[in-house]
Each structure stands twice: as structure tokens, then as C-alpha cells.
N, C-alpha and C. Protein backbone atom coordinates (compact mmCIF):
# COMPACT_ATOMS: atom_id res chain seq x y z
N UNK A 1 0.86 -1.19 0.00
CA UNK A 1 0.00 0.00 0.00
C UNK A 1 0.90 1.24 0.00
N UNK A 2 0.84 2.39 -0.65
CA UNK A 2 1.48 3.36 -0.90
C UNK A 2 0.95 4.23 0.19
N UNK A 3 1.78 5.40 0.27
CA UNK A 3 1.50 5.87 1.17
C UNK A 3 0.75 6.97 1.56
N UNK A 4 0.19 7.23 -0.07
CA UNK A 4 -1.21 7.73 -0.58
C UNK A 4 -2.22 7.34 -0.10
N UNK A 5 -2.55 5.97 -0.19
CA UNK A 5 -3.20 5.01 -0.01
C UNK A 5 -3.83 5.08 1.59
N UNK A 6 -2.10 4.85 2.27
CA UNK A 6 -2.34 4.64 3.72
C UNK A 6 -3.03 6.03 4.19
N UNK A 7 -2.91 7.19 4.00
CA UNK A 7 -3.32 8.51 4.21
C UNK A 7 -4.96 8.45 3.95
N UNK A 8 -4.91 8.61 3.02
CA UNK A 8 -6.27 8.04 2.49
C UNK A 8 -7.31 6.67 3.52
N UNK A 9 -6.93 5.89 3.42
CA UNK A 9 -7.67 5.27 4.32
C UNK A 9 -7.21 5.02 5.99
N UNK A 10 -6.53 5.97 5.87
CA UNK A 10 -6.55 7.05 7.83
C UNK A 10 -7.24 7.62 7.78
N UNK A 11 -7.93 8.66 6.90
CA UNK A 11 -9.11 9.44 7.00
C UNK A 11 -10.14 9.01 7.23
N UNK A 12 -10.30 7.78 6.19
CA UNK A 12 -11.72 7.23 5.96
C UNK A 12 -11.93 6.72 7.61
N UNK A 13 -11.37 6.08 8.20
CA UNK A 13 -11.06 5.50 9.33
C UNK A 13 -11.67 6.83 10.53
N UNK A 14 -10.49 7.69 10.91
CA UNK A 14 -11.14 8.91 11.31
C UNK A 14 -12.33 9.41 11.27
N UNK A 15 -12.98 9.86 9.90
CA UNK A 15 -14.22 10.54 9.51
C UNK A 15 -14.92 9.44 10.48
N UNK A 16 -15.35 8.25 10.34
CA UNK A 16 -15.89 6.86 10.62
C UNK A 16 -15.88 7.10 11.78
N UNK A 17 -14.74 7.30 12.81
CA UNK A 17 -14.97 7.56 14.40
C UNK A 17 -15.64 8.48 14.95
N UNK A 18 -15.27 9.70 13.82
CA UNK A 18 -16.25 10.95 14.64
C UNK A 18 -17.69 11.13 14.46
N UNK A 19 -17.76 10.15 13.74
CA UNK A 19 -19.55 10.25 12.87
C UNK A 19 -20.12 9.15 14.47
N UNK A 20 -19.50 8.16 14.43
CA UNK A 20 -19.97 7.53 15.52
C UNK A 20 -19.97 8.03 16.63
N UNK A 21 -19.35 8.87 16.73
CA UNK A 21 -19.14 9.63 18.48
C UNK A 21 -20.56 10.87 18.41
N UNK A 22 -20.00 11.52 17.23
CA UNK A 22 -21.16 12.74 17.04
C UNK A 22 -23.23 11.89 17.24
N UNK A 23 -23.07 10.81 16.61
CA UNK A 23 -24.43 10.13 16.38
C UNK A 23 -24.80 9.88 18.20
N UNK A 24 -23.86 8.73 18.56
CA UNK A 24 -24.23 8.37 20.23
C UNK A 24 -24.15 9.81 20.87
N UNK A 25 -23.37 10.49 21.01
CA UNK A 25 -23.18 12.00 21.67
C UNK A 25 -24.99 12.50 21.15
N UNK A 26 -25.15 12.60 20.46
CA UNK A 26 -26.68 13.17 20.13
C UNK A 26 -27.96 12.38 20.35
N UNK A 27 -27.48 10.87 20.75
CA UNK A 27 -28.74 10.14 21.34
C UNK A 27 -28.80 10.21 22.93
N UNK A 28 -27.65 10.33 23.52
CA UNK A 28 -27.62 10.64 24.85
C UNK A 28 -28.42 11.87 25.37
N UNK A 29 -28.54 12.84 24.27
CA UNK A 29 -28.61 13.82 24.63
C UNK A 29 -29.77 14.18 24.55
N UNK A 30 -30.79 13.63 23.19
CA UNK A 30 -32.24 12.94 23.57
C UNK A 30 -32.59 12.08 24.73
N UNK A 31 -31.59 11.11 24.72
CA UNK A 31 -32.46 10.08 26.09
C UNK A 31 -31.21 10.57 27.16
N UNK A 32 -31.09 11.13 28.02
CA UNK A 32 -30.27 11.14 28.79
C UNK A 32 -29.99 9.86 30.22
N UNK A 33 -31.28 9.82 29.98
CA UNK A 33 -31.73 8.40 31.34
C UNK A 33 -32.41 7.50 30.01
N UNK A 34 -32.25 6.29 30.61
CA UNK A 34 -33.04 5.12 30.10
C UNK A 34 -34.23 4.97 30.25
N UNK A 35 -35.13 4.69 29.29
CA UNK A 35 -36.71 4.33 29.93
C UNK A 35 -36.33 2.77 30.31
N UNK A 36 -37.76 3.02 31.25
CA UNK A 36 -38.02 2.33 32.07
C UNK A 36 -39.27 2.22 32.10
N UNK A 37 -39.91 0.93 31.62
CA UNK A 37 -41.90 0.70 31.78
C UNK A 37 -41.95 0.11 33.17
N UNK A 38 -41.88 0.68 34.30
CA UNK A 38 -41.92 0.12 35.64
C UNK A 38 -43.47 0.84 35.95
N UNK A 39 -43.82 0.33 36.91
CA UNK A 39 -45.53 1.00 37.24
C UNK A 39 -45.36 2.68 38.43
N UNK A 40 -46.05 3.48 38.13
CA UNK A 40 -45.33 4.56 38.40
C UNK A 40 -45.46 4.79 40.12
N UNK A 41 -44.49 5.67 40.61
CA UNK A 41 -44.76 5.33 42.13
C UNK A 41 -45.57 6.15 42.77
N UNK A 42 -46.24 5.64 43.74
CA UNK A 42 -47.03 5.79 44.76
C UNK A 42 -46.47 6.15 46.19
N UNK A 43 -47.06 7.48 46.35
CA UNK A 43 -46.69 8.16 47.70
C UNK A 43 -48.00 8.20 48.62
N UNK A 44 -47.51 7.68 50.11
CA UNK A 44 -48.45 7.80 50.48
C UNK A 44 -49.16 9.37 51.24
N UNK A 45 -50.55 9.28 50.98
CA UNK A 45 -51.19 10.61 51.06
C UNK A 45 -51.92 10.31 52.58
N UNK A 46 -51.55 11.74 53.14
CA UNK A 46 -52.30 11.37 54.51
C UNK A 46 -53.86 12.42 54.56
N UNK A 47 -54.70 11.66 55.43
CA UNK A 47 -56.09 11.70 54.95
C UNK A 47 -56.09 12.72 55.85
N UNK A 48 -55.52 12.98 57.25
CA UNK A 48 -55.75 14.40 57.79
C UNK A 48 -55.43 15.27 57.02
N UNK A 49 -56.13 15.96 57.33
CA UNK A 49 -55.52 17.61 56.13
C UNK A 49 -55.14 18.28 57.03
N UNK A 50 -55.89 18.55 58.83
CA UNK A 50 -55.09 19.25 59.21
C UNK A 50 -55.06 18.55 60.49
N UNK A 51 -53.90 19.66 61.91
CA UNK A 51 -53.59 18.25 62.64
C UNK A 51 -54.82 18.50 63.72
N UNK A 52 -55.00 17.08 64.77
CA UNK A 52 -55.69 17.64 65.89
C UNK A 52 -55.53 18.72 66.35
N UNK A 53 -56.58 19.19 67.48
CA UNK A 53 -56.26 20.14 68.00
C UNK A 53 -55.73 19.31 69.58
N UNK A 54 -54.66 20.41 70.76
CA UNK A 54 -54.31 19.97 71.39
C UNK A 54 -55.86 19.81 72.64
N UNK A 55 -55.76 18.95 73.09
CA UNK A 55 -56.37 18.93 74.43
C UNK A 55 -56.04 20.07 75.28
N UNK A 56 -57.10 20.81 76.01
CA UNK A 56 -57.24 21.53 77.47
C UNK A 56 -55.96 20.86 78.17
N UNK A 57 -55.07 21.86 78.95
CA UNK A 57 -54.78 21.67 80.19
C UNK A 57 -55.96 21.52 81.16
N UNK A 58 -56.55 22.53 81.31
CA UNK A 58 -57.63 22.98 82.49
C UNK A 58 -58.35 21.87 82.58
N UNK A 59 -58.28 20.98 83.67
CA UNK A 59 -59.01 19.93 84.31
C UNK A 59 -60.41 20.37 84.74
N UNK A 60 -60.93 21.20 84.19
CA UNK A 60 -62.52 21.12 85.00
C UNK A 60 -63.36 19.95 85.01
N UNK A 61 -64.14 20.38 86.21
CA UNK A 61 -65.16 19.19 86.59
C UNK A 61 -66.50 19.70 86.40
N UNK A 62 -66.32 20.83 85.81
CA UNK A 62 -68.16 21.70 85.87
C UNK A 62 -68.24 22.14 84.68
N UNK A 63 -69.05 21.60 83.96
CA UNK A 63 -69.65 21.41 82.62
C UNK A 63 -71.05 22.40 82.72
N UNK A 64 -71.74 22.98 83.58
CA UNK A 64 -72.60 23.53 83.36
C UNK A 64 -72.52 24.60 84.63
N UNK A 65 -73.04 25.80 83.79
CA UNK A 65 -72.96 26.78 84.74
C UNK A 65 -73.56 27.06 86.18
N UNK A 66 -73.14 27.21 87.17
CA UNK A 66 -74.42 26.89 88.14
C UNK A 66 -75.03 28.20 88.59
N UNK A 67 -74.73 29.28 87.89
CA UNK A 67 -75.50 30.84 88.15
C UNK A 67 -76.95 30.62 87.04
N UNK A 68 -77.07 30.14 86.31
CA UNK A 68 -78.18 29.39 85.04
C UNK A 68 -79.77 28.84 85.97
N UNK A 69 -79.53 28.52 87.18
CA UNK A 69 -80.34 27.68 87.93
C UNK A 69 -80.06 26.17 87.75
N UNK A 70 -79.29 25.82 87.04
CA UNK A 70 -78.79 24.09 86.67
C UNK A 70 -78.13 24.00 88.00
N UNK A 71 -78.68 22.75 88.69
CA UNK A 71 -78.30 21.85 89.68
C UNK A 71 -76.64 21.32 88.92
N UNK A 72 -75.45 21.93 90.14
CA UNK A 72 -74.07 21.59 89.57
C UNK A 72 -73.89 19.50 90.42
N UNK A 73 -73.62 18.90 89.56
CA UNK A 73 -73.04 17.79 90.14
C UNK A 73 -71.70 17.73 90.47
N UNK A 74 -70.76 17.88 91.31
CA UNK A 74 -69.46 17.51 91.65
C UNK A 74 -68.56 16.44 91.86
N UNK A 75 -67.76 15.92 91.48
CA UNK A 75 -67.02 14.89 91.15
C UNK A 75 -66.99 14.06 92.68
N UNK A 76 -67.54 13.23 92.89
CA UNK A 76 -67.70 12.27 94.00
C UNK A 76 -66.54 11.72 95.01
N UNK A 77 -65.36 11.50 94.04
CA UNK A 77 -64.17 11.29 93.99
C UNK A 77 -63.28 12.31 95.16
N UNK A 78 -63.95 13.88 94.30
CA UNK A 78 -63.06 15.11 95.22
C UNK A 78 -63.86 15.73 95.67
N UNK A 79 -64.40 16.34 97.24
CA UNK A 79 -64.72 17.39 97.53
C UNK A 79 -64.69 18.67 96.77
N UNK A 80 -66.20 19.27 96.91
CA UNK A 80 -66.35 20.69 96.04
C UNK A 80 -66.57 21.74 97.28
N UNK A 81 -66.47 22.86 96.71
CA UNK A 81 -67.08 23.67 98.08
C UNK A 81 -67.93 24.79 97.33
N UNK A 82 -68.99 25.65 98.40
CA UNK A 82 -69.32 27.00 97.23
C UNK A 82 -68.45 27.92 97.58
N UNK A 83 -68.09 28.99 96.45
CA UNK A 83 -67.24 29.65 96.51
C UNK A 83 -68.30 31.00 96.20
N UNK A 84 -68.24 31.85 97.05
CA UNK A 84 -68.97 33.22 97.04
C UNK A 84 -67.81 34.77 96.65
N UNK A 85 -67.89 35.36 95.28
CA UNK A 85 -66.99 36.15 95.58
C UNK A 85 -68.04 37.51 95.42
N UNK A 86 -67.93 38.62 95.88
CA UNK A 86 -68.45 39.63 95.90
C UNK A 86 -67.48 40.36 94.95
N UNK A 87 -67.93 40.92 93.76
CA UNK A 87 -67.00 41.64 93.09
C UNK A 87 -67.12 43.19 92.86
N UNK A 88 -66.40 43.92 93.66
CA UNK A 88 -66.88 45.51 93.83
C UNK A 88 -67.16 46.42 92.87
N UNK A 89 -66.01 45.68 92.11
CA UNK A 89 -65.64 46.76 90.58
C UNK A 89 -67.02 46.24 90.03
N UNK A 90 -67.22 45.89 90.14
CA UNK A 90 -68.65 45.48 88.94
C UNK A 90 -70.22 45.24 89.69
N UNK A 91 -69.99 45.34 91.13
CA UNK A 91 -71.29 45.10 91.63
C UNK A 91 -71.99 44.08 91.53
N UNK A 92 -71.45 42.68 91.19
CA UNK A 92 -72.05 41.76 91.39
C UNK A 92 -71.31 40.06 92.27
N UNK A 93 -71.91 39.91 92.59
CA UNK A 93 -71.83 38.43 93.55
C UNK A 93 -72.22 37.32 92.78
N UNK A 94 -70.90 36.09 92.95
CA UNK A 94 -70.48 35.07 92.08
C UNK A 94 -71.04 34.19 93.34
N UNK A 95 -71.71 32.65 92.80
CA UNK A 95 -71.81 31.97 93.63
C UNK A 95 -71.45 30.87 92.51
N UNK A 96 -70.19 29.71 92.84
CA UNK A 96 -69.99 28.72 92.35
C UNK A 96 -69.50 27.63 93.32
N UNK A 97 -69.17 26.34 92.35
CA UNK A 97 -68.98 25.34 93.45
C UNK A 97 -67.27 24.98 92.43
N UNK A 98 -66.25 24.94 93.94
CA UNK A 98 -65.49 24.95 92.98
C UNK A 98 -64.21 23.41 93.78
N UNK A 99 -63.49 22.46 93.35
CA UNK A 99 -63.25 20.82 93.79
C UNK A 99 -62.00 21.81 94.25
N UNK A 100 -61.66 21.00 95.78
CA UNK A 100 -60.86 20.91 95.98
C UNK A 100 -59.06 20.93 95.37
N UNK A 101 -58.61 20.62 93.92
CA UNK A 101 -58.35 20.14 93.52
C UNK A 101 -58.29 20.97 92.27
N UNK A 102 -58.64 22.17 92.51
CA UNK A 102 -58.73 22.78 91.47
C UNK A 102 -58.45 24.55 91.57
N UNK A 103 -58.37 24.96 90.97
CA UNK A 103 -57.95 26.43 90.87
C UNK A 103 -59.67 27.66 91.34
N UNK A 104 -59.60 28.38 92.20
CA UNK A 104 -60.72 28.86 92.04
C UNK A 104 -61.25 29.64 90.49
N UNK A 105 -60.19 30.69 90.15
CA UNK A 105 -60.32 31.65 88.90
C UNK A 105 -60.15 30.75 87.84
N UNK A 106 -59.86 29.42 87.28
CA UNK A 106 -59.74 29.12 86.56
C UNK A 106 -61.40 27.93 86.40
N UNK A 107 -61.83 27.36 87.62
CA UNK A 107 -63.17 26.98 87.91
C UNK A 107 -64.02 27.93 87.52
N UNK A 108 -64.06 29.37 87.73
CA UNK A 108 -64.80 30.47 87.53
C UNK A 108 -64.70 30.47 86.05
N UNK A 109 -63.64 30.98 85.25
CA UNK A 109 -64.11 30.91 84.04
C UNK A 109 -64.36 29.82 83.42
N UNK A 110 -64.24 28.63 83.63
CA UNK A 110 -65.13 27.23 82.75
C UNK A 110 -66.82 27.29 83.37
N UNK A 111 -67.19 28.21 84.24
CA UNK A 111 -68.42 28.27 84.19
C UNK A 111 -69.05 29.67 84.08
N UNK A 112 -68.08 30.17 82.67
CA UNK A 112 -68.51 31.75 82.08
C UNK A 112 -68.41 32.67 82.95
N UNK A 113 -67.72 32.64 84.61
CA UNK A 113 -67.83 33.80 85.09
C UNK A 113 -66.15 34.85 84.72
N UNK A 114 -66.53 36.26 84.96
CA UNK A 114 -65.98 36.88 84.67
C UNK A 114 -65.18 37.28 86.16
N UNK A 115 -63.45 37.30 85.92
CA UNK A 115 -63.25 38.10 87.66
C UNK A 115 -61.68 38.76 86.86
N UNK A 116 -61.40 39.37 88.13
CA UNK A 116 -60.03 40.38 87.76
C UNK A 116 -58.80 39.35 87.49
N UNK A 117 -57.83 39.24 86.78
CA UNK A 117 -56.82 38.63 86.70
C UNK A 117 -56.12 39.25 85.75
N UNK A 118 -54.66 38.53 85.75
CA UNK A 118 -53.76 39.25 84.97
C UNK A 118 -52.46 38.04 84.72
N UNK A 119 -51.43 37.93 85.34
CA UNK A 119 -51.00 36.63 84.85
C UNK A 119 -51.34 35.63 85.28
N UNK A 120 -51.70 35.06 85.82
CA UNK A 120 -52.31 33.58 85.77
C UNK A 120 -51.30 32.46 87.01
N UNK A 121 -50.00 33.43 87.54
CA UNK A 121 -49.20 32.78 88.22
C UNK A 121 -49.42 32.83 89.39
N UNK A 122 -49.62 33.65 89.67
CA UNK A 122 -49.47 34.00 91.53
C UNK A 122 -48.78 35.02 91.69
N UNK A 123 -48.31 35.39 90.80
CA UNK A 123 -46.82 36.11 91.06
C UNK A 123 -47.66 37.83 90.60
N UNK A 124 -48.28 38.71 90.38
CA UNK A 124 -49.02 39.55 90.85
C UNK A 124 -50.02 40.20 91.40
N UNK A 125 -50.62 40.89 91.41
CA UNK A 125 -51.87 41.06 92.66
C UNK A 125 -53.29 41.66 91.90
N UNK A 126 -53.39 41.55 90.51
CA UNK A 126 -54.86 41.74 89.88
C UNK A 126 -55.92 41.09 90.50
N UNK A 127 -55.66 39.64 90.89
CA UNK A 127 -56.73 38.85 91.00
C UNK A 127 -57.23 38.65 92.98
N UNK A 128 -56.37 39.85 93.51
CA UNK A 128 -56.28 39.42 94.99
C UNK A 128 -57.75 39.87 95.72
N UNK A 129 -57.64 39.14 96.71
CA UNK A 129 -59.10 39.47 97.43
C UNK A 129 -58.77 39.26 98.77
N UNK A 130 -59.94 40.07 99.70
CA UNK A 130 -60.11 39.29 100.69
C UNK A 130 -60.47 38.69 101.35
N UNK A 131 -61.04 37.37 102.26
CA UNK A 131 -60.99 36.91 102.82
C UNK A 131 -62.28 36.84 103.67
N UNK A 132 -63.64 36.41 103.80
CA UNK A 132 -64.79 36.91 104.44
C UNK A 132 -64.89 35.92 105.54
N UNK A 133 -64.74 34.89 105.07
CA UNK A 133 -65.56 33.39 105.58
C UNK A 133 -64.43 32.41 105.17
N UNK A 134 -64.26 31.22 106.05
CA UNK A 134 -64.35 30.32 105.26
C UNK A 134 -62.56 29.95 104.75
N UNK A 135 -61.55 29.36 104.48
CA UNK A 135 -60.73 28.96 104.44
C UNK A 135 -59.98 28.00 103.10
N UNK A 136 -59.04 28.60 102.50
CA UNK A 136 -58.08 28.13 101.36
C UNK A 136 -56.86 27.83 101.60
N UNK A 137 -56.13 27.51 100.15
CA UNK A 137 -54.79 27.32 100.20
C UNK A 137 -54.19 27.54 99.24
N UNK A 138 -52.89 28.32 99.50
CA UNK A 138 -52.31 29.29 98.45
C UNK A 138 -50.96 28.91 98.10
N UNK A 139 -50.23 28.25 98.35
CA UNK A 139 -48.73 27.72 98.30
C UNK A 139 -47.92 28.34 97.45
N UNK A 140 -49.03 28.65 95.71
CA UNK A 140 -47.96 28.85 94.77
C UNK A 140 -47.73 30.77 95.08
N UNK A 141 -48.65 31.32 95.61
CA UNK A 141 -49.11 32.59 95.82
C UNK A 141 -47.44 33.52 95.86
N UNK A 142 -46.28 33.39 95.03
CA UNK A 142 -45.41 34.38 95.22
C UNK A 142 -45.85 35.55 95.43
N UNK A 143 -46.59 36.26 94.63
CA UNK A 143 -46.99 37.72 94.66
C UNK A 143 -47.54 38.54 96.11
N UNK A 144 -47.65 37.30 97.04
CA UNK A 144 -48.47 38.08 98.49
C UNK A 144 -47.47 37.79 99.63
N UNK A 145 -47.15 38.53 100.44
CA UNK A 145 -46.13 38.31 101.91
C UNK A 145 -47.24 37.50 102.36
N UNK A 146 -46.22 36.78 103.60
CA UNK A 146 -47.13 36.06 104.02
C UNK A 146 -47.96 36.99 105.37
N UNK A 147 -47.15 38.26 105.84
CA UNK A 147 -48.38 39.26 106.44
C UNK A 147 -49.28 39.53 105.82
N UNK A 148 -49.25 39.62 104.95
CA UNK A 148 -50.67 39.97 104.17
C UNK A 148 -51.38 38.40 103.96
N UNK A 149 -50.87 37.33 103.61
CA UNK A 149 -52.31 36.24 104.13
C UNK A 149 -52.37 36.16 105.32
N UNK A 150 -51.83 36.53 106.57
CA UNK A 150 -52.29 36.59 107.72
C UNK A 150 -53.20 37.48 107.86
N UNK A 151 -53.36 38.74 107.39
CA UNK A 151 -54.33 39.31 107.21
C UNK A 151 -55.18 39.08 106.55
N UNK A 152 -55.11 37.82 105.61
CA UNK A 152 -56.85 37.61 105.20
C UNK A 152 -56.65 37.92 103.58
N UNK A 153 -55.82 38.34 103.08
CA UNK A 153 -55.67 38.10 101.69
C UNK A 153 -55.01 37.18 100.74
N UNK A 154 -55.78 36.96 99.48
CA UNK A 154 -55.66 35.89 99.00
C UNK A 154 -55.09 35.94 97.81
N UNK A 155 -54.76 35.44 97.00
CA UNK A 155 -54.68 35.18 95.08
C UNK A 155 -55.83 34.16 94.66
N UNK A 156 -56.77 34.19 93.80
CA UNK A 156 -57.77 32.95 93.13
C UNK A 156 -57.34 32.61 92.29
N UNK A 157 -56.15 33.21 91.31
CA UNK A 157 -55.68 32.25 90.58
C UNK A 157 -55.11 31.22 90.94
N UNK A 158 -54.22 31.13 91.83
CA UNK A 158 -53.64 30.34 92.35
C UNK A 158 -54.28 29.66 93.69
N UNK A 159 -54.93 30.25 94.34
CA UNK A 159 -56.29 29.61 95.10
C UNK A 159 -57.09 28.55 95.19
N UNK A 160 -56.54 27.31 96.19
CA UNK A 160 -57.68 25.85 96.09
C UNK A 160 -58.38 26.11 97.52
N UNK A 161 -60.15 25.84 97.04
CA UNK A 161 -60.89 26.05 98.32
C UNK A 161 -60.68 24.92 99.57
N UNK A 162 -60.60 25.40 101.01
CA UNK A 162 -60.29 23.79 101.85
C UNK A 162 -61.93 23.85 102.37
N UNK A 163 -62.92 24.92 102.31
CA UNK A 163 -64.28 24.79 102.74
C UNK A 163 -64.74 25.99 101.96
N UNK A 164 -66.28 26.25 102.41
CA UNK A 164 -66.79 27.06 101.87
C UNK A 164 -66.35 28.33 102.09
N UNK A 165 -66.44 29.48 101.11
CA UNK A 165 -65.65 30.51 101.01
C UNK A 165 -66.20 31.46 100.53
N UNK A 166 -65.98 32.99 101.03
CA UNK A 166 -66.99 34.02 100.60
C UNK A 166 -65.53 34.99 100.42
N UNK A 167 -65.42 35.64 99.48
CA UNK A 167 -64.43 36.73 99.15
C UNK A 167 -65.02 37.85 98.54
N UNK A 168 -64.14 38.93 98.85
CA UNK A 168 -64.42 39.78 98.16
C UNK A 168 -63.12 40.87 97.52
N UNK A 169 -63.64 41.06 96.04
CA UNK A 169 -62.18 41.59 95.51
C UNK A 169 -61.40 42.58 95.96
N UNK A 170 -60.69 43.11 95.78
CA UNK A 170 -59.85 44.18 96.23
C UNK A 170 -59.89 45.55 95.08
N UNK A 171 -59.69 46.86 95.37
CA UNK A 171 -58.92 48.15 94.26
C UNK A 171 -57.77 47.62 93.73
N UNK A 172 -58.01 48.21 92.60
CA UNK A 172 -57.01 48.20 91.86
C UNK A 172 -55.25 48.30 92.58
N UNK A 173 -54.31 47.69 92.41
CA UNK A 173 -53.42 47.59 92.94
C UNK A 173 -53.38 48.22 94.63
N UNK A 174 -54.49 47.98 95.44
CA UNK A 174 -54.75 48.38 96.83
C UNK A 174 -53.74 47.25 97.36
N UNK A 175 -53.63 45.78 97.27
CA UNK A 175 -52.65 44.66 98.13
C UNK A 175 -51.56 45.11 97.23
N UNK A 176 -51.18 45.62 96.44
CA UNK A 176 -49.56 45.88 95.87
C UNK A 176 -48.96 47.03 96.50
N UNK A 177 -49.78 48.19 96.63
CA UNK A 177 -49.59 48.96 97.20
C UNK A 177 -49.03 48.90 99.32
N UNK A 178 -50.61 48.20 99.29
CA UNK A 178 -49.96 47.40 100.76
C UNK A 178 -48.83 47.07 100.97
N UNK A 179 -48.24 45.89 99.89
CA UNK A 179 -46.97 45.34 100.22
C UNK A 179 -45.84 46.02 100.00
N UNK A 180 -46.08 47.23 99.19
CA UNK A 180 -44.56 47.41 98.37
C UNK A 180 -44.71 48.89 98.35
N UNK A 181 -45.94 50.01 98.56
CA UNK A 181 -45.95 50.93 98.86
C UNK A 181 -45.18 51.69 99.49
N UNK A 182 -44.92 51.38 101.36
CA UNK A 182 -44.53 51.63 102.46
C UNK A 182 -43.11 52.18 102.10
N UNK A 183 -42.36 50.73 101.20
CA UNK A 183 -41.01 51.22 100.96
C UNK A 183 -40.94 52.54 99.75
N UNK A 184 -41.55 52.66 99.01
CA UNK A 184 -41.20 53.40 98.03
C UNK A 184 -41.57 54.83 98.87
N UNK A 185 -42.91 54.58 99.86
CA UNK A 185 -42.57 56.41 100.63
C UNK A 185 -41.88 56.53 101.49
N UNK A 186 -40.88 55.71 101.88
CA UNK A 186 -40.00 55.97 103.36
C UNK A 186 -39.40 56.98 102.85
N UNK A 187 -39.41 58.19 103.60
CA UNK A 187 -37.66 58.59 103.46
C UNK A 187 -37.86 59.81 102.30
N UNK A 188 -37.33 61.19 102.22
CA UNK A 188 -37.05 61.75 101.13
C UNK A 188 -36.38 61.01 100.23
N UNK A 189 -36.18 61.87 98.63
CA UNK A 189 -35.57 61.47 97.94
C UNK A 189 -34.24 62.36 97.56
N UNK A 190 -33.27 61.79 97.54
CA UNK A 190 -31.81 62.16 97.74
C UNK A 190 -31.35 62.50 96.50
N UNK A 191 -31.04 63.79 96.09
CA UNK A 191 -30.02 63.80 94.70
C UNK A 191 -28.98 64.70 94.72
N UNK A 192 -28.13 63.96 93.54
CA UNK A 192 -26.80 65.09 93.99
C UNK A 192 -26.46 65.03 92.42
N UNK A 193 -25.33 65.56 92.58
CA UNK A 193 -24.70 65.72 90.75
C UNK A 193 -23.08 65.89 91.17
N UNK A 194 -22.33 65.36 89.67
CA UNK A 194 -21.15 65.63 89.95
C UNK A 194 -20.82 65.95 88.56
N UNK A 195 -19.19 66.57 88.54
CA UNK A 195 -18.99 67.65 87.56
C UNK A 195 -17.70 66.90 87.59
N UNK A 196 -17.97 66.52 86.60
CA UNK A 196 -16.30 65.88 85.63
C UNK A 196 -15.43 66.64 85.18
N UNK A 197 -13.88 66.81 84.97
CA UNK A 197 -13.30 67.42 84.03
C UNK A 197 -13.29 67.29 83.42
N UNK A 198 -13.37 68.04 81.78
CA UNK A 198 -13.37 66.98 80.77
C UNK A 198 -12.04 66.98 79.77
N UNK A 199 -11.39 66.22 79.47
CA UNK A 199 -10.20 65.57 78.82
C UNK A 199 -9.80 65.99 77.40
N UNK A 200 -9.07 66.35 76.96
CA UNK A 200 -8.86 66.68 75.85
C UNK A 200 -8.21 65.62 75.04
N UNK A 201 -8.10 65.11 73.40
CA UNK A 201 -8.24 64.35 72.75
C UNK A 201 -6.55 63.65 72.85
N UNK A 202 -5.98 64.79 73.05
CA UNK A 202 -4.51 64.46 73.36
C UNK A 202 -3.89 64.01 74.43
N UNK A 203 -4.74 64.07 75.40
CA UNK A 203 -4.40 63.27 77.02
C UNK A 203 -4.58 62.13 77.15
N UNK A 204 -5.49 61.64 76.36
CA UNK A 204 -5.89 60.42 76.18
C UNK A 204 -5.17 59.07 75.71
N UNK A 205 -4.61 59.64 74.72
CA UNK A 205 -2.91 58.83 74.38
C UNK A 205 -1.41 59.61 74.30
């Protein structure tokens, strides 16, 4: 073979490789993935659409109001007591029955009544009252000295009845004042002032 020849059919050879590369290079590029007749997949769908709602904390035992005239039934299990509050700001008198075992202000509103409150802890004095009749227990009660429940005041949020009980609310911050008043008027108030030199930019370093 001359070497015409051999040149010549190096090309032919060549041309031949790139035609094959260019052809597969352009079917890949249509099918990039392989088919596949597999059956198509299935996700599973959940039938809630949305989620429960959470359950109540609030353990009540009184399902029906007993200011309505409805005869209240009380849980057999726990002692109930009536709970009488006289409410000044508003002029009206609460009579409920509220378990041992349970929160007074939070018994009060599961049977629609309305009373003063504010956080819900113990730990300030919106909801305080005092004391008519009748005997509780206050443990979580941060917000009150304990001179002041010796005197007969209470918290109902935090408030479980030990017998029957007649209260009546308090003024507006009147037991805060009680407790924490006294100190804020002891004593004039003291002021003074003082007079700096002041430094120039170059003293400084």
C-alpha cells in the first residue's frame, strides 16, 4: 500500500470515528436516562388535612354553669365547696362550686364567670381578694407576703378552696400597694450631681 493510499484510508477511518461519536453524543442527549416501563410510584397521602387540635390543660369538673339555675353535680371522687366572691368593681356576687383540687379563677371561668386577673401565676396582685368566711390554700401565691395572708388576703388564681368561702375583691393595685408601697414612701428622695473634668483628645494617648 502506498503511502497515498495509507493517508487516504486514515481518514476514511477517522471521519468513521467521529460520525460515531457525534451520532451516540446526540442520542444521549435525547435520552439522557433510560426508559423504564416500571408501574409509576405511589406516595403515600395522609387523609388528615389538618392536625388535631391539642387537648385543654384545664381539668374542670363543671360542665354547666351553676349561676343558670342548673343543679351543679361535683365529682364524687373530690370534695367541692361553694365559693362566694363579691365583686366591687362590677357590683355583682359570684356563687360557684369549685373541687378541691382545682384552681378557684380558673373553675370560675369554665363556668362563664368573669373576675379580675392578669398573669395567671401568683406572682401579681390583679386577682387578689379578701378573705370573708371560710378557708383556702395558696402555696404557689409568690406575689403576696405572708403578712398579708395573715391578714386575710388571698390570690384565686392560684387559690384551692379547703371549705366554703366568701371573698371579696380588692382596688385596683390596693394589696400591691400594701406590700410594696410603704417602701417606696420611706424617706425623702436624695439627689446630687457631679462635675467631671473633661479631657482633651490628646491626654488620652
Amino acid at each position: 500500500m502506498t503511502r497515498k493510499n495509507r493517508r487516504h484510508y486514515s481518514y476514511l477511518i477517522t471521519m468513521e470515528i467521529l460520525h460515531c461519536h457525534v451520532s451516540c453524543s446526540f442520542s444521549a442527549l435525547k435520552h439522557p436516562f433510560p426508559r423504564r416501563h416500571n408501574s409509576p410510584v405511589r406516595f403515600p397521602v395522609n387523609t388528615t388535612r389538618f392536625p388535631r387540635r391539642p387537648t385543654s390543660e384545664l381539668q374542670t369538673s363543671v360542665s354547666v354553669p351553676a349561676e343558670n339555675g342548673t343543679a351543679f353535680s361535683p365529682s364524687p371522687s373530690v370534695p367541692s365547696h361553694k365559693v362566694t366572691v363579691h365583686d366591687r368593681q362590677r357590683d355583682v356576687v359570684h356563687e360557684f362550686f369549685v373541687p378541691e383540687d382545682q384552681y378557684i379563677l380558673h373553675t370560675a371561668e369554665a363556668q362563664n364567670i368573669t373576675l379580675p386577673f392578669a398573669c395567671r401565676h401568683g406572682c401579681c396582685t390583679s386577682c387578689a381578694v379578701r378573705v370573708k368566711s371560710g378557708q383556702l390554700r395558696q402555696p404557689e401565691a409568690l406575689g403576696i407576703s405572708a403578712e398579708l395572708r395573715s391578714q386575710g388576703y388571698a390570690l384565686l388564681c392560684v387559690g384551692y378552696p379547703s371549705s366554703d368561702l366568701e371573698v371579696e375583691t380588692q382596688d385596683e393595685d390596693e394589696v400591691y400597694w400594701l406590700q410594696f408601697g410603704r417602701y417606696f414612701a420611706r424617706g425623702p428622695v436624695v439627689s446630687f450631681s457631679i462635675s467631671l473634668p473633661l479631657l482633651k483628645l490628646s491626654e488620652l494617648f
